[in-house]
Protein backbone atom coordinates (compact mmCIF):
# COMPACT_ATOMS: atom_id res chain seq x y z
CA UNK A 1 -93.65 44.25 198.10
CA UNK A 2 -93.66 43.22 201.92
CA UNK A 3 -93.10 40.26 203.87
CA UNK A 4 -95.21 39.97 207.03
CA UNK A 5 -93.79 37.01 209.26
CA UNK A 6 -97.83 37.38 210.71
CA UNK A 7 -100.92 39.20 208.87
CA UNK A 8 -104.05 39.23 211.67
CA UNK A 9 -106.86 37.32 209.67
CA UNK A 10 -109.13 40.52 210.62
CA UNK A 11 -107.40 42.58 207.81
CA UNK A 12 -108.50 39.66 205.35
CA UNK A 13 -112.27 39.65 206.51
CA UNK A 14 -112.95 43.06 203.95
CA UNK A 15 -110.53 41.39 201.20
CA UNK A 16 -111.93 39.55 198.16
CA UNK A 17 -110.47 35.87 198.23
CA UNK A 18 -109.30 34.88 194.28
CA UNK A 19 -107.97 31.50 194.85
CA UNK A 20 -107.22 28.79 197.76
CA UNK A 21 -105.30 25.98 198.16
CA UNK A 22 -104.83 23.45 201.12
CA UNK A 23 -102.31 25.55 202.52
CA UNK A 24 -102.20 29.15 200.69
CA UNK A 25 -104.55 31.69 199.23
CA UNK A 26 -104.60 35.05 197.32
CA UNK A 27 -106.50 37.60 198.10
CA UNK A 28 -107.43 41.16 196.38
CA UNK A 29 -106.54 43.95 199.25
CA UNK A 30 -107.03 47.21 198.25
CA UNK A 31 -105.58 49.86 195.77
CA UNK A 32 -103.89 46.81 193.32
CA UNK A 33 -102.19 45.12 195.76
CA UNK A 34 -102.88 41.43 196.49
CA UNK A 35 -101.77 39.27 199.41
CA UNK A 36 -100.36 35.37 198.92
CA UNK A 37 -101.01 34.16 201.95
CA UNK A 38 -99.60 30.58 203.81
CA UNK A 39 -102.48 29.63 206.19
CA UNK A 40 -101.35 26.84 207.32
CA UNK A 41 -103.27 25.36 210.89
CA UNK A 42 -99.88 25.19 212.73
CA UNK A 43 -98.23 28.24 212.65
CA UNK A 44 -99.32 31.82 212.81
CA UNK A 45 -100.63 33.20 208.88
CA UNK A 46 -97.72 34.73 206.75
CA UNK A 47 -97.81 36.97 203.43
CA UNK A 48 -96.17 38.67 201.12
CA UNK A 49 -98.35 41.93 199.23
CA UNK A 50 -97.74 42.31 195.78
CA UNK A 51 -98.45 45.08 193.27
CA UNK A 52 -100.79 44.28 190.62
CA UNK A 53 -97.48 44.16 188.18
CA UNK A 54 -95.43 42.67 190.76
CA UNK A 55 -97.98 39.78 190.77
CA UNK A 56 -97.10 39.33 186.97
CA UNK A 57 -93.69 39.20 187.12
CA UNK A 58 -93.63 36.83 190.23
CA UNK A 59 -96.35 34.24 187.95
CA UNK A 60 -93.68 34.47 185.25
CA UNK A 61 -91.25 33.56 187.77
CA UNK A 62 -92.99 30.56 189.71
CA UNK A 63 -94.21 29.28 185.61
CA UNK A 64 -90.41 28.99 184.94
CA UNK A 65 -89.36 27.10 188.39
CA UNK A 66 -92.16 25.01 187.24
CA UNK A 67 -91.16 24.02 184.16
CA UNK A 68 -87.66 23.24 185.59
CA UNK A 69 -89.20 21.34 188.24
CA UNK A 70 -90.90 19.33 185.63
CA UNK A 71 -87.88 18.77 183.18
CA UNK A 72 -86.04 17.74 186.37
CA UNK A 73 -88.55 15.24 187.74
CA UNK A 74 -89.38 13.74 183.95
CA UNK A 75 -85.66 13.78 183.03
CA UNK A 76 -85.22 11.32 186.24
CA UNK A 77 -88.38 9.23 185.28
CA UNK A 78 -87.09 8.74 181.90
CA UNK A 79 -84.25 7.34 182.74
CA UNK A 80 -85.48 5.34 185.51
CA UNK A 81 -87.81 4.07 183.33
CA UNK A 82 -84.68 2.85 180.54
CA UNK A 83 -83.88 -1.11 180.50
């Protein structure tokens, strides 16, 4: 795994782009590794490269901030939503 505070968008050109968002993508570099990137218009682009497995375990990781996230938020709506 590394953190790059700035990735030049020339390294990306060659790389195969798997998914986008607004503000991030992943991308497919080279010899399993793949790059979530923040590409956001104000500020220079940031990544972190993953292994192929260290992609796994970091899904399993952001799936279970999730669902906490979403027993959080529809905890509070239930009860805001109780006479």
């Amino acid at each position: 795994m590394q953190l790059l505070t700035t990735i030049d968008r020339a390294t990306l050109e060659h790389s195969t782009l798997l998914a986008e968002s607004n503000e991030f993508a992943i991308y497919q570099l080279e010899n399993d590794t793949y790059s979530l990137v923040h590409r956001h218009a104000g500020v220079e682009w940031q990544a972190i490269t993953l292994s192929g497995d260290g992609l796994f375990r970091v899904m399993e990781l952001v799936a279970r901030a999730g669902r906490a996230l979403y027993r959080d938020l529809a905890g509070d709506l239930s009860r805001a939503r109780k006479p």
